[in-house]
N, C-alpha and C. Protein backbone atom coordinates (compact mmCIF):
# COMPACT_ATOMS: atom_id res chain seq x y z
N UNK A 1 16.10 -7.60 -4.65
CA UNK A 1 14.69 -7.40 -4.82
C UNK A 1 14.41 -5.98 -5.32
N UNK A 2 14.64 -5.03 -4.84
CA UNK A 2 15.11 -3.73 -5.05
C UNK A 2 15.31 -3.83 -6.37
N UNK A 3 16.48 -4.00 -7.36
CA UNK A 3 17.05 -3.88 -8.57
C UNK A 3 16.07 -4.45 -9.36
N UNK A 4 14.96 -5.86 -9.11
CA UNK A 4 14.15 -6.35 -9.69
C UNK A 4 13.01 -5.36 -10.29
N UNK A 5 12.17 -4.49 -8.82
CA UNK A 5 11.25 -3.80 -9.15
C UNK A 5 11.84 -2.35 -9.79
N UNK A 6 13.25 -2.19 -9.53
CA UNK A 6 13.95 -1.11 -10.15
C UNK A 6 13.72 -1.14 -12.08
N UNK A 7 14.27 -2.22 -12.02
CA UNK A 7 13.94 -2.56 -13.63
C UNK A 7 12.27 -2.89 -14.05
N UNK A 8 11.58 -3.09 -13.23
CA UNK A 8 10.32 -3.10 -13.83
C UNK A 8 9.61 -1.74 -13.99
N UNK A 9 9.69 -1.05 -13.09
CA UNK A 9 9.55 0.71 -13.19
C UNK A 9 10.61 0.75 -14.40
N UNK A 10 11.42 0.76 -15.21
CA UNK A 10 12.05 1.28 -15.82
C UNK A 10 12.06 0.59 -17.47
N UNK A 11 11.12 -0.09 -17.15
CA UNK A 11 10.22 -1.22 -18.19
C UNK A 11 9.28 -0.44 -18.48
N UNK A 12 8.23 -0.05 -17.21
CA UNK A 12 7.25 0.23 -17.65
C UNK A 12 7.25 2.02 -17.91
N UNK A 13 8.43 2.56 -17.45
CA UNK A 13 8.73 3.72 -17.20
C UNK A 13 10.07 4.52 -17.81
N UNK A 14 10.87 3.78 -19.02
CA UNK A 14 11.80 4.17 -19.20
C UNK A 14 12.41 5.74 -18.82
N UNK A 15 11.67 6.86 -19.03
CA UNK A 15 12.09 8.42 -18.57
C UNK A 15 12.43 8.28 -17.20
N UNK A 16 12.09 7.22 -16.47
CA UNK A 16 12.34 7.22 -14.63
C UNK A 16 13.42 6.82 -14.84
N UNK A 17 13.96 5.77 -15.58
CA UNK A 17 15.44 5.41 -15.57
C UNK A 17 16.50 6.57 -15.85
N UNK A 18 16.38 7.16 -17.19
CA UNK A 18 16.92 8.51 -17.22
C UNK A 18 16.62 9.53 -16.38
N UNK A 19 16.41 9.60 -15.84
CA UNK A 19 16.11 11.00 -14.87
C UNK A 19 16.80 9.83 -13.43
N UNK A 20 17.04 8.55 -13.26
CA UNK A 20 17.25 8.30 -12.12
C UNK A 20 16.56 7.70 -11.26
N UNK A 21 15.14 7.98 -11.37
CA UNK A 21 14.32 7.54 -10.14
C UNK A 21 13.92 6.42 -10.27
N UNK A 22 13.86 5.32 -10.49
CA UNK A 22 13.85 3.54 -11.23
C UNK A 22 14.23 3.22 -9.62
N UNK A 23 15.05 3.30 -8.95
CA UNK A 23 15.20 2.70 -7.66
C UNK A 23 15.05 3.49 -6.37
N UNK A 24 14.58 4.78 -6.52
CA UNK A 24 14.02 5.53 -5.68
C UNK A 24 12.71 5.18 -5.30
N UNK A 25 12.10 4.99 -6.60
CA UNK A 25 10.38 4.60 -6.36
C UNK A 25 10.53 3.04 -5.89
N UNK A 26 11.05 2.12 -6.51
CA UNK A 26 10.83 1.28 -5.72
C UNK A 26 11.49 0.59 -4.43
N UNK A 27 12.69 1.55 -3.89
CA UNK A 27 12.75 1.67 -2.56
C UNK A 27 11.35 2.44 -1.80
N UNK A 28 10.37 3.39 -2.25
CA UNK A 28 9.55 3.88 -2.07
C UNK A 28 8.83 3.35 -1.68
N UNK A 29 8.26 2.27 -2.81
CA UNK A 29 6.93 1.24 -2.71
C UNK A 29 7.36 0.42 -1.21
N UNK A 30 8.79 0.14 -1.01
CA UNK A 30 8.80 -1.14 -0.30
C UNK A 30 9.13 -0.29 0.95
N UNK A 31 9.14 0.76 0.85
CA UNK A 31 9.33 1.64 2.48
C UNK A 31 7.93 1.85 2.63
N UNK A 32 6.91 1.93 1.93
CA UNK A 32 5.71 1.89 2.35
C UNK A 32 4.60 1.18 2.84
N UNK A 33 5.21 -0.23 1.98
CA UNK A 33 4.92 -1.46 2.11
C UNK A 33 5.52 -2.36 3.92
N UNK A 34 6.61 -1.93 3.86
CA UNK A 34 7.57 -2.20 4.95
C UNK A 34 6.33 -2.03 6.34
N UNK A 35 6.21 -0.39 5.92
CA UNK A 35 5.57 -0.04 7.30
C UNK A 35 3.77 -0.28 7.69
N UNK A 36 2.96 -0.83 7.14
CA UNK A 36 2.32 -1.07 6.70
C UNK A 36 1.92 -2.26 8.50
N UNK A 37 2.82 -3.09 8.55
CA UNK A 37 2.84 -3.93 10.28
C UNK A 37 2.25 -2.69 10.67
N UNK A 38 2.53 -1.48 11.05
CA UNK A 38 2.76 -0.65 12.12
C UNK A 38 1.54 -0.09 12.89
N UNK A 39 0.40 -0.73 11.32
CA UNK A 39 -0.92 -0.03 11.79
C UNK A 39 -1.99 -0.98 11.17
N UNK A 40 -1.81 -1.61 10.13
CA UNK A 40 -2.66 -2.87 9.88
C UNK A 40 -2.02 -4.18 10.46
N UNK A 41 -3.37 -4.39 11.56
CA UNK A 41 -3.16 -5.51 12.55
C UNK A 41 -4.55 -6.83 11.87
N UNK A 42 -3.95 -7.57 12.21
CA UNK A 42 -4.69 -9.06 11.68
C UNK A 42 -6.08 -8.70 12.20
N UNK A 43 -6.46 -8.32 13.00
CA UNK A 43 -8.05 -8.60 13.68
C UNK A 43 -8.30 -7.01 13.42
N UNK A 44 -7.63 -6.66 12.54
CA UNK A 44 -8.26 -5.20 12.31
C UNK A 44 -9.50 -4.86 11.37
N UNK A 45 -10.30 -3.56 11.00
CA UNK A 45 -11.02 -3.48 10.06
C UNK A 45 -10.39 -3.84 8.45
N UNK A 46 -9.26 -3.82 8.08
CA UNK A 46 -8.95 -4.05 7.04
C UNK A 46 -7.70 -5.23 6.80
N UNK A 47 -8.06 -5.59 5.94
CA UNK A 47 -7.01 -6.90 5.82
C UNK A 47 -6.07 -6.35 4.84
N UNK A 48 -5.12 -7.54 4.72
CA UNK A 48 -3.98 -7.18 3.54
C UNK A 48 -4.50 -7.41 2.06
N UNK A 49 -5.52 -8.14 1.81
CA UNK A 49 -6.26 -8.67 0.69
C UNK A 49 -6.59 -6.82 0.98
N UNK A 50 -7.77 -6.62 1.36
CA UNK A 50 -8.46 -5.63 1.12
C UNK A 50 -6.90 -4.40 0.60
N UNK A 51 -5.70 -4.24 1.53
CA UNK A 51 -5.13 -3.25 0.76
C UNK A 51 -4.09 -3.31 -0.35
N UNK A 52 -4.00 -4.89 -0.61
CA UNK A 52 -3.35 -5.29 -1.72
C UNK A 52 -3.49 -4.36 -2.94
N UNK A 53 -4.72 -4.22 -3.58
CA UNK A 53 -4.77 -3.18 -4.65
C UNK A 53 -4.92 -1.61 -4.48
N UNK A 54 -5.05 -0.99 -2.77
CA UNK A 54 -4.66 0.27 -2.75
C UNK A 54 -3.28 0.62 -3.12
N UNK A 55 -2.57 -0.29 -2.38
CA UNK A 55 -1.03 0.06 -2.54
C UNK A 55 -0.96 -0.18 -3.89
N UNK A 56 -1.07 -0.97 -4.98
CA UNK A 56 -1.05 -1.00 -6.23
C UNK A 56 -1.30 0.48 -6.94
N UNK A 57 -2.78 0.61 -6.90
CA UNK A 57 -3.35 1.88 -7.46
C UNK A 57 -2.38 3.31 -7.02
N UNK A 58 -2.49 3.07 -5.32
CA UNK A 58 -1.14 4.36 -5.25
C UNK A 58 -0.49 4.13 -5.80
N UNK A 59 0.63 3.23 -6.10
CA UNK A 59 1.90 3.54 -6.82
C UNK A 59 1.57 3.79 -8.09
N UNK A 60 0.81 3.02 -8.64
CA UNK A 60 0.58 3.04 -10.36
C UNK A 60 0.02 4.43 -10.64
N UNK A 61 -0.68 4.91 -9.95
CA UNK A 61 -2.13 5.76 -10.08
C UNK A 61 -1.95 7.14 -9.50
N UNK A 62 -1.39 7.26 -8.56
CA UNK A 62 -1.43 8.06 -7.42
C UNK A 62 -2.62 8.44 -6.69
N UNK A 63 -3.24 9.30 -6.25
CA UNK A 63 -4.23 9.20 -5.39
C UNK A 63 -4.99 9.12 -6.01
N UNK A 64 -5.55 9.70 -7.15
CA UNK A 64 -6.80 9.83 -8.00
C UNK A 64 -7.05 8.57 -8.62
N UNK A 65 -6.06 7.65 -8.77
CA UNK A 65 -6.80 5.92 -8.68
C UNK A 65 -7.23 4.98 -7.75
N UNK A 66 -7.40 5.67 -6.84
CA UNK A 66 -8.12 4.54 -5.63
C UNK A 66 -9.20 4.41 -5.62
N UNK A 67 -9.53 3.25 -5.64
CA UNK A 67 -11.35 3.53 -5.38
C UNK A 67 -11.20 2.68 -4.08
N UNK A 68 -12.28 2.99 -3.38
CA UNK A 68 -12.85 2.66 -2.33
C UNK A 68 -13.71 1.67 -2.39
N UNK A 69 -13.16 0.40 -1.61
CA UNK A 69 -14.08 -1.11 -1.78
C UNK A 69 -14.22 -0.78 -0.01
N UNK A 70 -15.49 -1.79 -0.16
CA UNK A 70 -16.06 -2.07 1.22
C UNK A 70 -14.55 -2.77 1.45
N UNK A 71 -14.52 -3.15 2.74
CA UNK A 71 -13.90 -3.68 3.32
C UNK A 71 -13.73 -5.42 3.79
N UNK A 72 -12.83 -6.40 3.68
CA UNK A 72 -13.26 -7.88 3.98
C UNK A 72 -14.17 -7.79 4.97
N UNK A 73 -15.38 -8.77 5.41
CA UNK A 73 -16.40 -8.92 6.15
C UNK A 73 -15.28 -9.39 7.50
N UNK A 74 -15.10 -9.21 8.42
CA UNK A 74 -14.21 -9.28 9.64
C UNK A 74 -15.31 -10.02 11.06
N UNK A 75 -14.64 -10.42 11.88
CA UNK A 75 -15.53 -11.19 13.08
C UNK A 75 -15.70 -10.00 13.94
N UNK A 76 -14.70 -9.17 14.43
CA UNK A 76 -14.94 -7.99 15.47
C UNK A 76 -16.18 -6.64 14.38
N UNK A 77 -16.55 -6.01 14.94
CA UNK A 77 -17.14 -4.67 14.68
C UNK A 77 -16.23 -3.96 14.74
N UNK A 78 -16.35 -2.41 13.95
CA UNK A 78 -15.43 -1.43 14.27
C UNK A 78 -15.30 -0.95 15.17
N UNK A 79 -16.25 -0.84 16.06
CA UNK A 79 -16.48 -0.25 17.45
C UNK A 79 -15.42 -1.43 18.50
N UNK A 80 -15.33 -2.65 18.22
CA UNK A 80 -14.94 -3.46 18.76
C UNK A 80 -13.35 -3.46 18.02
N UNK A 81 -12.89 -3.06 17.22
CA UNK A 81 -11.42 -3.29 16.73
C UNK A 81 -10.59 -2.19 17.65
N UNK A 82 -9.49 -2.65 18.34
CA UNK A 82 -8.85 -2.21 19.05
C UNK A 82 -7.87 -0.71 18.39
N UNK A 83 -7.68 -0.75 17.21
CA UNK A 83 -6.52 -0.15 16.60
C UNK A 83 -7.23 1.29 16.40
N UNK A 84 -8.77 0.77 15.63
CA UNK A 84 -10.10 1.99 15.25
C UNK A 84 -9.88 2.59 16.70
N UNK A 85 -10.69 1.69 17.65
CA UNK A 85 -10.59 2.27 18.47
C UNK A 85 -9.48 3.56 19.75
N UNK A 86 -8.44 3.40 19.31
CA UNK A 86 -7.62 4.18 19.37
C UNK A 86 -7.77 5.42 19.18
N UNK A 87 -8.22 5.57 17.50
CA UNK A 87 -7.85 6.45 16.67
C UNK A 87 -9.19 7.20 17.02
N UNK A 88 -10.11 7.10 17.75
CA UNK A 88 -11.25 7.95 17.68
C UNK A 88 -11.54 8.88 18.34
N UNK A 89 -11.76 10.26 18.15
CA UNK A 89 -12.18 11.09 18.99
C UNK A 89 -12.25 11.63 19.77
């Protein structure tokens, strides 16, 4: 899987292949992707739909391509999501 997105960075990126980094970045993407369980939880404020195209835009983009979408409409409140709630204050 690795060697797959290796060659697509190096498709869309040939200088990453020469210089090497063709399977760095996309061990990258998928170490980021990987960890991603660790803090987006199913009943959380954000879904995987909703960060499907952040993680896109980061990799493609780097930070200065993200835009900021509302968030999927969810059953809990933020006040009521366990994970938010953690993280506050």
């Amino acid at each position: 899987m690795v060697a797959a997105f290796a060659e697509a960075i190096a498709q869309a990126r040939p200088e990453l292949r020469d210089a090497a980094l063709d399977k760095p970045l996309a061990m990258l993407l998928f170490g980021m992707m990987n960890w991603m369980f660790t803090w987006l939880k199913p009943r959380g404020a954000l879904t995987h739909a909703d960060m499907a195209p952040v993680v896109a835009d980061l990799f493609f983009g780097g930070l200065g391509a993200i835009r900021a979408a509302a968030p999927s409409p969810r059953p809990l409140s933020r006040r009521d999501d366990p994970v938010i709630a953690e993280y506050q204050p």
